[in-house]
Protein backbone atom coordinates (compact mmCIF):
# COMPACT_ATOMS: atom_id res chain seq x y z
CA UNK A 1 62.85 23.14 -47.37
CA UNK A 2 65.76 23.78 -49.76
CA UNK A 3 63.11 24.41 -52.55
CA UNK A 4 61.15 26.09 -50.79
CA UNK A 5 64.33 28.63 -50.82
CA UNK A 6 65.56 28.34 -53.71
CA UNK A 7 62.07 29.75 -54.99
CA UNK A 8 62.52 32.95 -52.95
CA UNK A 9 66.01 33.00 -54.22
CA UNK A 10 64.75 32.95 -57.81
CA UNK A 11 61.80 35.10 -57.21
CA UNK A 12 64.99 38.05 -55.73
CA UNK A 13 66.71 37.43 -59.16
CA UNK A 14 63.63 37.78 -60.78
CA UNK A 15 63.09 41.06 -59.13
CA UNK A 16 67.10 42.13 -59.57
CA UNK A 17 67.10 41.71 -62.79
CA UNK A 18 63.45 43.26 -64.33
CA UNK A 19 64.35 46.40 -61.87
CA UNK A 20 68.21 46.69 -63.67
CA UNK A 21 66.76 45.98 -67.03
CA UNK A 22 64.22 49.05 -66.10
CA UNK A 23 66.48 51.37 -64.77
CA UNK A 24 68.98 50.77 -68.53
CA UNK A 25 66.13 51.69 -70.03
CA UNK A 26 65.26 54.97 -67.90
CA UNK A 27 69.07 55.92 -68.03
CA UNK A 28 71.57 55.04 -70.53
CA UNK A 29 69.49 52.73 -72.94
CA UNK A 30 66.64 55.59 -73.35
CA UNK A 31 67.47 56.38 -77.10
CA UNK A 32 67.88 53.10 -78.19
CA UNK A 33 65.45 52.12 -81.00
CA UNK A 34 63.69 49.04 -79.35
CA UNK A 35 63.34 50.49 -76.02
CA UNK A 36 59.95 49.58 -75.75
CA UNK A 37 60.50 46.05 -76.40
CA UNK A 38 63.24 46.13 -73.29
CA UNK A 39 60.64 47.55 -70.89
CA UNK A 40 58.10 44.88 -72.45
CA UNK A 41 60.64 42.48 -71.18
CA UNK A 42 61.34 43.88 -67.69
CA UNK A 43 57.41 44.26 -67.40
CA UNK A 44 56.77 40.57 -68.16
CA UNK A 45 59.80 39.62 -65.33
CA UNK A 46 58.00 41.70 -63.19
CA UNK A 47 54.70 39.66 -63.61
CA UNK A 48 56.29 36.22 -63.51
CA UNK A 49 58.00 37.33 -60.19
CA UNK A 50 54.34 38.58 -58.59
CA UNK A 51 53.15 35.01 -60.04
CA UNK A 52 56.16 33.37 -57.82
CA UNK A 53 55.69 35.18 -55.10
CA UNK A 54 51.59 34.15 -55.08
CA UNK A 55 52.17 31.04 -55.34
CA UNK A 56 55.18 30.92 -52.34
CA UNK A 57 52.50 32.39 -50.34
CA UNK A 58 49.33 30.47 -50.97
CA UNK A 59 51.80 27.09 -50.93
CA UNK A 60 51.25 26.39 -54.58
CA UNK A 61 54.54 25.99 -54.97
């Protein structure tokens, strides 16, 4: 049971933290050189999180 939470407690960091490193990127990080490579980053968070969350909810994990 306490993993069980701790997964959906890692898949809502997941999801904090690809949606913060998005919005830098939309807002005060737009002119930096290797934006592209942030958003690559918060894209790839985003995908590990979806992963998570499938596998919470088929109870592969």
């Amino acid at each position: 049971m306490l993993l069980g939470m701790a997964l959906w407690l890692l898949f809502g960091v997941i999801l904090l933290s690809a949606t913060g490193i998005l919005a830098l990127t939309f807002g005060p990080l737009r002119a930096a050189a290797n934006v592209q490579v942030i958003r690559i980053i918060a894209y790839v968070q985003f995908v590990c999180a979806l992963l998570l969350l499938g596998a919470r909810l088929s109870g592969k994990a």
